[in-house]
Protein backbone atom coordinates (compact mmCIF):
# COMPACT_ATOMS: atom_id res chain seq x y z
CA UNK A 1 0.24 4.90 -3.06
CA UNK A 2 3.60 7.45 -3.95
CA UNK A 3 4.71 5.78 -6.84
CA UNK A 4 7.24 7.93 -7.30
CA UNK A 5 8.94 6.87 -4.29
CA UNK A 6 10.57 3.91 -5.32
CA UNK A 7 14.48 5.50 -4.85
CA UNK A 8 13.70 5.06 -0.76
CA UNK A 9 11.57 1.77 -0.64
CA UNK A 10 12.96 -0.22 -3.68
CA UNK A 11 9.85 -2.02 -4.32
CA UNK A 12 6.42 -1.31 -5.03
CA UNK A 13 4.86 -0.74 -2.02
CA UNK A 14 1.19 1.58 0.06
CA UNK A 15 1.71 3.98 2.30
CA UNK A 16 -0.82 3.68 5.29
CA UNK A 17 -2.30 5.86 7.95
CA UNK A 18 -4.06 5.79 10.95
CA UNK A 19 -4.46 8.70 13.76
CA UNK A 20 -1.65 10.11 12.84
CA UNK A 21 0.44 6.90 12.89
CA UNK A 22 1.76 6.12 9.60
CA UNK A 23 3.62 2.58 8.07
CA UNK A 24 4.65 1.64 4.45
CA UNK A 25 4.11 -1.93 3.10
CA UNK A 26 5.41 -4.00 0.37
CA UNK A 27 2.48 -4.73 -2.24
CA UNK A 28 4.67 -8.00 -3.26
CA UNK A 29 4.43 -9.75 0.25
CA UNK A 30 2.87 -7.14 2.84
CA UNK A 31 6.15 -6.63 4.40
CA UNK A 32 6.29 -3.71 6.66
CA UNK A 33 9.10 -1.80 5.14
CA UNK A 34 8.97 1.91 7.42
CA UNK A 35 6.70 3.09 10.21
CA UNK A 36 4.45 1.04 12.63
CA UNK A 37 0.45 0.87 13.17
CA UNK A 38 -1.26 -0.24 15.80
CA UNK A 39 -1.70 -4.11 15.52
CA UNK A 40 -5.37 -4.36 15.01
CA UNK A 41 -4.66 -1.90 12.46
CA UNK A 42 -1.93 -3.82 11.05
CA UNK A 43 -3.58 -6.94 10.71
CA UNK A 44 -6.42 -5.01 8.93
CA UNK A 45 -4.05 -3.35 6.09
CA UNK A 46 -2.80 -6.42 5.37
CA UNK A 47 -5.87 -8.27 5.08
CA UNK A 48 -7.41 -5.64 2.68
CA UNK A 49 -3.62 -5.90 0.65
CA UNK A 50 -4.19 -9.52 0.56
CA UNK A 51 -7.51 -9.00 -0.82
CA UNK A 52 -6.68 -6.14 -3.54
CA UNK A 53 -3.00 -7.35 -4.27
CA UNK A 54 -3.65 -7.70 -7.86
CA UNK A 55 -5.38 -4.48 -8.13
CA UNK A 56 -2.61 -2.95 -6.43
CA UNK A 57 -0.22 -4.34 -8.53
CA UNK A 58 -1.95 -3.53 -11.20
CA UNK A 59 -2.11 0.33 -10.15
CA UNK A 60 1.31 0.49 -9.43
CA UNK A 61 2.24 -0.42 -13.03
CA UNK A 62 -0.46 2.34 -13.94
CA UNK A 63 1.55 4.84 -12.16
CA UNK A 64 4.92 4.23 -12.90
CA UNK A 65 3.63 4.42 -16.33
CA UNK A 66 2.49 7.83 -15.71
CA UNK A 67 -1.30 6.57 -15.43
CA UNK A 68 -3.75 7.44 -13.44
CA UNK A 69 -4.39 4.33 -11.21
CA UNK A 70 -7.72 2.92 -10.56
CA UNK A 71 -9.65 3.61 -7.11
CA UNK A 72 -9.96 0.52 -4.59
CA UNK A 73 -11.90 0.31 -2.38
CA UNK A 74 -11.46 0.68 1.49
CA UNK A 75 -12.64 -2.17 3.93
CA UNK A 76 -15.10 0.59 5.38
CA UNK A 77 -17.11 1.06 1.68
């Protein structure tokens, strides 16, 4: 999460990788907003957003705030 990247996204949003492949998704809706994953991959982020999407919303407000935001965890833990 760059939450200090809102000027080029707009929107509170995660930034996700994956062998070297890297997209950027809207925490509101799971939009794809930049980049590209593979689809399996894909389908996985945004099952795990859909999952966390209050935590992640909460976290973003953390860290606009200045806050350090709270781990979540990953679908592999």
């Amino acid at each position: 999460m760059f939450f200090f990247d809102t000027d080029k996204h707009k929107s509170p949003h995660i930034h996700a990788e994956y062998q070297g492949q890297f997209a950027v998704y809207a925490i509101e809706d799971g939009r794809l907003l930049a980049g590209s994953l593979p689809p399996g991959k894909h389908k996985l982020v945004i099952a795990w957003m859909e999952i966390h999407k209050d935590e992640l919303q909460a976290d973003w407000q953390l860290a606009v705030n200045g806050k350090k935001p709270f781990p979540i965890r990953g679908l592999d833990q």
